[in-house]
N, C-alpha and C. Protein backbone atom coordinates (compact mmCIF):
# COMPACT_ATOMS: atom_id res chain seq x y z
N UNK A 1 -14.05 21.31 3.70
CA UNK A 1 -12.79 20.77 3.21
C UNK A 1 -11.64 21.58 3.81
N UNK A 2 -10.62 21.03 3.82
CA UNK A 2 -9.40 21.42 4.49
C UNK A 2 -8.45 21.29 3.66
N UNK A 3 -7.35 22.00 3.90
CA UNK A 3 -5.89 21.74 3.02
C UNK A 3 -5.96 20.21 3.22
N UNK A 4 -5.19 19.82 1.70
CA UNK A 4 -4.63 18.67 1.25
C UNK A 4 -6.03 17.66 0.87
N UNK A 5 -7.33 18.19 0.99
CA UNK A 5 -8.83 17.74 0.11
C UNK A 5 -9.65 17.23 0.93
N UNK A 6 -9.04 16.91 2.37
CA UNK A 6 -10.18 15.98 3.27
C UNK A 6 -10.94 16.61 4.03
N UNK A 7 -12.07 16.29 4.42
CA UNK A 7 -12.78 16.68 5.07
C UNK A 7 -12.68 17.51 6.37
N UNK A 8 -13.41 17.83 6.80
CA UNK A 8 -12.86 18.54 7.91
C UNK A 8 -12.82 17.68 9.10
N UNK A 9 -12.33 17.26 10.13
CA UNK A 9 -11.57 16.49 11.13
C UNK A 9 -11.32 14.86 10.68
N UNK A 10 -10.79 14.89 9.64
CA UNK A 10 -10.18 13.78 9.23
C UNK A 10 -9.56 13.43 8.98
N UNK A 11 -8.11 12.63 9.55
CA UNK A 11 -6.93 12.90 9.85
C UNK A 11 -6.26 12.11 8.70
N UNK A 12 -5.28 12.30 8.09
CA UNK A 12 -4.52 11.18 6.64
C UNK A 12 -3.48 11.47 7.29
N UNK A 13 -3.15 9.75 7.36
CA UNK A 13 -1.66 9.04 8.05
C UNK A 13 -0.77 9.07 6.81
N UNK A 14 0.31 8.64 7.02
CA UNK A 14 1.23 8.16 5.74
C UNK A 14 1.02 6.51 5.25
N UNK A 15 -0.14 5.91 5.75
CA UNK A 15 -0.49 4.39 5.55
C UNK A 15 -1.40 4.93 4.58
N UNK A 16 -2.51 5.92 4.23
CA UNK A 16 -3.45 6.41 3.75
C UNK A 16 -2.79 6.18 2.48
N UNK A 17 -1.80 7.70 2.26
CA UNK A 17 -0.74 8.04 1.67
C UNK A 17 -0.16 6.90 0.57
N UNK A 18 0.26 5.49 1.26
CA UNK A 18 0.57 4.36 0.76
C UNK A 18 -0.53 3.90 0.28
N UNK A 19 -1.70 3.51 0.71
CA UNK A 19 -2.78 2.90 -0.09
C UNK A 19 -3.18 3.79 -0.89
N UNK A 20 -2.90 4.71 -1.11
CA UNK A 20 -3.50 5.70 -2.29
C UNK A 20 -2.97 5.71 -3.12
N UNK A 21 -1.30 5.35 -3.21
CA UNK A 21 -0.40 5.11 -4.07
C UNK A 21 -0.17 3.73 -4.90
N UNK A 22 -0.67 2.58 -3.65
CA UNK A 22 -0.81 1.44 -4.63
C UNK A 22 -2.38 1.62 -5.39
N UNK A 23 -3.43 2.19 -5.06
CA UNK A 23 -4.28 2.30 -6.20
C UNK A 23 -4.32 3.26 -7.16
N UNK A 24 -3.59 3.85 -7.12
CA UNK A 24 -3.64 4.86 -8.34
C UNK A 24 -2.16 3.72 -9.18
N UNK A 25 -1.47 3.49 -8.95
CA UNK A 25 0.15 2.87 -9.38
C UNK A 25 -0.68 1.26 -10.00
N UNK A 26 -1.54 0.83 -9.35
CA UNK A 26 -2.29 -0.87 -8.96
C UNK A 26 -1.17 -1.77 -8.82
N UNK A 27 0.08 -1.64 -8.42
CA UNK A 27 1.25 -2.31 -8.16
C UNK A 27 2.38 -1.13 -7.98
N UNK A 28 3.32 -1.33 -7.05
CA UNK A 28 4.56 -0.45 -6.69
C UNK A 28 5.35 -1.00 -5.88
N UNK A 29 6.70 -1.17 -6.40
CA UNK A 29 7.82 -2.40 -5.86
C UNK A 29 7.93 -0.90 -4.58
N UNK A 30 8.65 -1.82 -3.55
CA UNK A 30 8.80 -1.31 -1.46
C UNK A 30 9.78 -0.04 -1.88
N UNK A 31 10.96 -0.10 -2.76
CA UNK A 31 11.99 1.07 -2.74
C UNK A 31 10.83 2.13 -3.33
N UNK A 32 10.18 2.36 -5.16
CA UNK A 32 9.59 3.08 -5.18
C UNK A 32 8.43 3.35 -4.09
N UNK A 33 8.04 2.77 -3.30
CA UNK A 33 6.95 3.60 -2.36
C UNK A 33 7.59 4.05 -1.31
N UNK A 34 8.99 3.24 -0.82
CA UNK A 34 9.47 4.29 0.01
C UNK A 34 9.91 5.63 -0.22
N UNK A 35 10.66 5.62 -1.78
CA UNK A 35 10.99 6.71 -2.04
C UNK A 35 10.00 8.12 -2.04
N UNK A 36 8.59 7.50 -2.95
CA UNK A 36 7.39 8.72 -2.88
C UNK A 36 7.05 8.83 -1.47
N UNK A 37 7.19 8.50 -0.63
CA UNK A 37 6.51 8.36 0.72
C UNK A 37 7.58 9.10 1.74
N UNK A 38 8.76 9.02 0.92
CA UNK A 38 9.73 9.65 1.69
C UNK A 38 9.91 8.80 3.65
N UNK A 39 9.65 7.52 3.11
CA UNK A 39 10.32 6.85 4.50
C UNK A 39 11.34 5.57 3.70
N UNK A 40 11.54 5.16 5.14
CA UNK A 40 12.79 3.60 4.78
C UNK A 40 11.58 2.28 3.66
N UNK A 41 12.51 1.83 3.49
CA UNK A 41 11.99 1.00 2.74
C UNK A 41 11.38 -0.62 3.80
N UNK A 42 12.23 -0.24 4.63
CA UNK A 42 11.88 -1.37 6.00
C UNK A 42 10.29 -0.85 6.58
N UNK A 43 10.07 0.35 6.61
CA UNK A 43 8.68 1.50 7.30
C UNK A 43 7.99 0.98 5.97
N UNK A 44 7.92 0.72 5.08
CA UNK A 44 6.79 0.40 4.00
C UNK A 44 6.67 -1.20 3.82
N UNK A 45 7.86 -2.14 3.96
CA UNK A 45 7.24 -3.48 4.21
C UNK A 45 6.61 -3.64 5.56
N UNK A 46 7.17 -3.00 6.25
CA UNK A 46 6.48 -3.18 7.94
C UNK A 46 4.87 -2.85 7.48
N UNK A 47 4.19 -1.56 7.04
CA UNK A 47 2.73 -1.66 6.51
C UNK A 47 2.55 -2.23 6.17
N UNK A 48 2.81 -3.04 4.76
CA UNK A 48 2.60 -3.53 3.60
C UNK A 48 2.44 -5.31 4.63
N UNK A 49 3.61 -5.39 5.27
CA UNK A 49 3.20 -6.89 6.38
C UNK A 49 1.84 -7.14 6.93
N UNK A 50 1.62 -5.74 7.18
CA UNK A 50 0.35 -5.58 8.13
C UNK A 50 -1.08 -5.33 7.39
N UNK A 51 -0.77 -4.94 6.68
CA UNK A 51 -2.27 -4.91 5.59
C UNK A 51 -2.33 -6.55 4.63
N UNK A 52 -1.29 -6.69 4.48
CA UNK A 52 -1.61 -8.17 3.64
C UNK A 52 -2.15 -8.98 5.12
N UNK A 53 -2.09 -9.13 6.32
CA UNK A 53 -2.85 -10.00 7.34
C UNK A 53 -3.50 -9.72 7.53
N UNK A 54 -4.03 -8.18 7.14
CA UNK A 54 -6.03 -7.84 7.19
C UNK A 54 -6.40 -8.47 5.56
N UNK A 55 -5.87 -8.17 4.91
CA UNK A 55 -6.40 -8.86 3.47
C UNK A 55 -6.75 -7.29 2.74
N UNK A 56 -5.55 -6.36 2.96
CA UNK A 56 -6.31 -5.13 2.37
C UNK A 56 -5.35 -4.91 1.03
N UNK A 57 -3.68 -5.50 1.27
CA UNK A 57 -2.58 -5.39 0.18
C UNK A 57 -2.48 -6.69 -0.10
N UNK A 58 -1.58 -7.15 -1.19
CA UNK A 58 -1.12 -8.66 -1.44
C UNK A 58 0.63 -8.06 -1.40
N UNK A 59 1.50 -8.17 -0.76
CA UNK A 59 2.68 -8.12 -0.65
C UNK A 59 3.33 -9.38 -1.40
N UNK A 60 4.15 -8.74 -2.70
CA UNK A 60 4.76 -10.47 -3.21
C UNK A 60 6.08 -9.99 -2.99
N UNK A 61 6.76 -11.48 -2.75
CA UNK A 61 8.46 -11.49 -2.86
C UNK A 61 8.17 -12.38 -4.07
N UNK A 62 8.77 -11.88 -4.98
CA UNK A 62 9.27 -12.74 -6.65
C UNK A 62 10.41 -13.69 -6.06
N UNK A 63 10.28 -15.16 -6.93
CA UNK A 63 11.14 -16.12 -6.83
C UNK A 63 12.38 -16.08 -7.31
N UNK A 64 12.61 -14.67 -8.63
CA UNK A 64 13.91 -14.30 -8.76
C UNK A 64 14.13 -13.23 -7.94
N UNK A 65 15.42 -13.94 -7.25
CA UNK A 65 16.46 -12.84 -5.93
C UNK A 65 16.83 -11.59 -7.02
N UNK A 66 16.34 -11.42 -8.05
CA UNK A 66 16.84 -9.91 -8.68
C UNK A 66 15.63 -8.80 -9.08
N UNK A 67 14.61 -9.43 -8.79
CA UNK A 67 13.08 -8.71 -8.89
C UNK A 67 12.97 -8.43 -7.68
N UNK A 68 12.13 -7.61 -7.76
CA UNK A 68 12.12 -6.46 -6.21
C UNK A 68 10.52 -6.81 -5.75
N UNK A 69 10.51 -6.81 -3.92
CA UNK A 69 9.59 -7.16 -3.75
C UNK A 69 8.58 -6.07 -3.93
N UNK A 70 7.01 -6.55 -4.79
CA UNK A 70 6.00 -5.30 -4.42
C UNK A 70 5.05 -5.60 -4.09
N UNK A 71 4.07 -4.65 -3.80
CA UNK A 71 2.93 -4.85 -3.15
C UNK A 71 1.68 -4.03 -3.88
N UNK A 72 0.17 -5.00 -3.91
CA UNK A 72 -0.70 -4.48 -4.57
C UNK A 72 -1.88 -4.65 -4.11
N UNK A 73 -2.94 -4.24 -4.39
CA UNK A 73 -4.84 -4.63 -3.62
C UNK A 73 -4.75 -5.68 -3.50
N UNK A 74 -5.00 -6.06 -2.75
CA UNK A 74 -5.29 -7.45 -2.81
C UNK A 74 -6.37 -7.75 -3.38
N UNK A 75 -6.76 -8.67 -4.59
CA UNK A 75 -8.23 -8.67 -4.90
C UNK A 75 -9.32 -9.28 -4.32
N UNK A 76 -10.42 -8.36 -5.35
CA UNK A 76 -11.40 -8.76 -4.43
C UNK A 76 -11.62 -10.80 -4.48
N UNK A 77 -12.95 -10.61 -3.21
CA UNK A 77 -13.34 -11.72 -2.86
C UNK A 77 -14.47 -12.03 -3.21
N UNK A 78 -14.84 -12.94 -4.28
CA UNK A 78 -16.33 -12.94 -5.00
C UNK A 78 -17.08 -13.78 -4.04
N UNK A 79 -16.61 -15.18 -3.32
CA UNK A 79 -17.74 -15.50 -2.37
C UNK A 79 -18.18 -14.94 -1.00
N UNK A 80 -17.43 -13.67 -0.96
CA UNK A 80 -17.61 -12.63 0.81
C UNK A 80 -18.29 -11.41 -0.34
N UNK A 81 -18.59 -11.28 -1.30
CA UNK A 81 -18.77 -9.96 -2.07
C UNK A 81 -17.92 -8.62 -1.45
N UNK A 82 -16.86 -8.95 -1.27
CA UNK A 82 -16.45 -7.89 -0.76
C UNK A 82 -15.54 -7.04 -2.12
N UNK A 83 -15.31 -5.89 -2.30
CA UNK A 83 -14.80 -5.21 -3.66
C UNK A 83 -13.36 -4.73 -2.75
């Protein structure tokens, strides 16, 4: 083990960082994860774009313009058994 708990040559990005935060949080609107993450809030929908087209986040924009967009696991898939 190495500083910060990981293994030894195993590198944690700040995307890690973000998925570790929506599962421990299981939902976190783009300003709070930019803020813990300490980047723009544009640098966390840009991930958050890119993991909802692998199917790893569900990124929602709410239909009220005064709810903030967030992003969460996407759930699982019971006919791929995937968790």
């Amino acid at each position: 083990m190495v500083e910060g708990g990981g293994p030894v040559g195993v590198m944690r990005t700040s995307v890690d960082a973000f998925l570790e935060l929506i599962r421990e949080k299981k939902q976190v609107n783009l300003a709070e994860a930019a803020a813990a993450l300490k980047v723009t809030q544009d640098t966390v929908e840009h991930w958050a774009l890119i993991l909802d087209k692998k199917g790893i986040v569900k990124l929602v924009y709410p239909e009220n313009p005064f709810d903030k967009p967030f992003v969460k696991m996407h759930p699982p898939d019971a006919k791929k058994g995937v968790a």
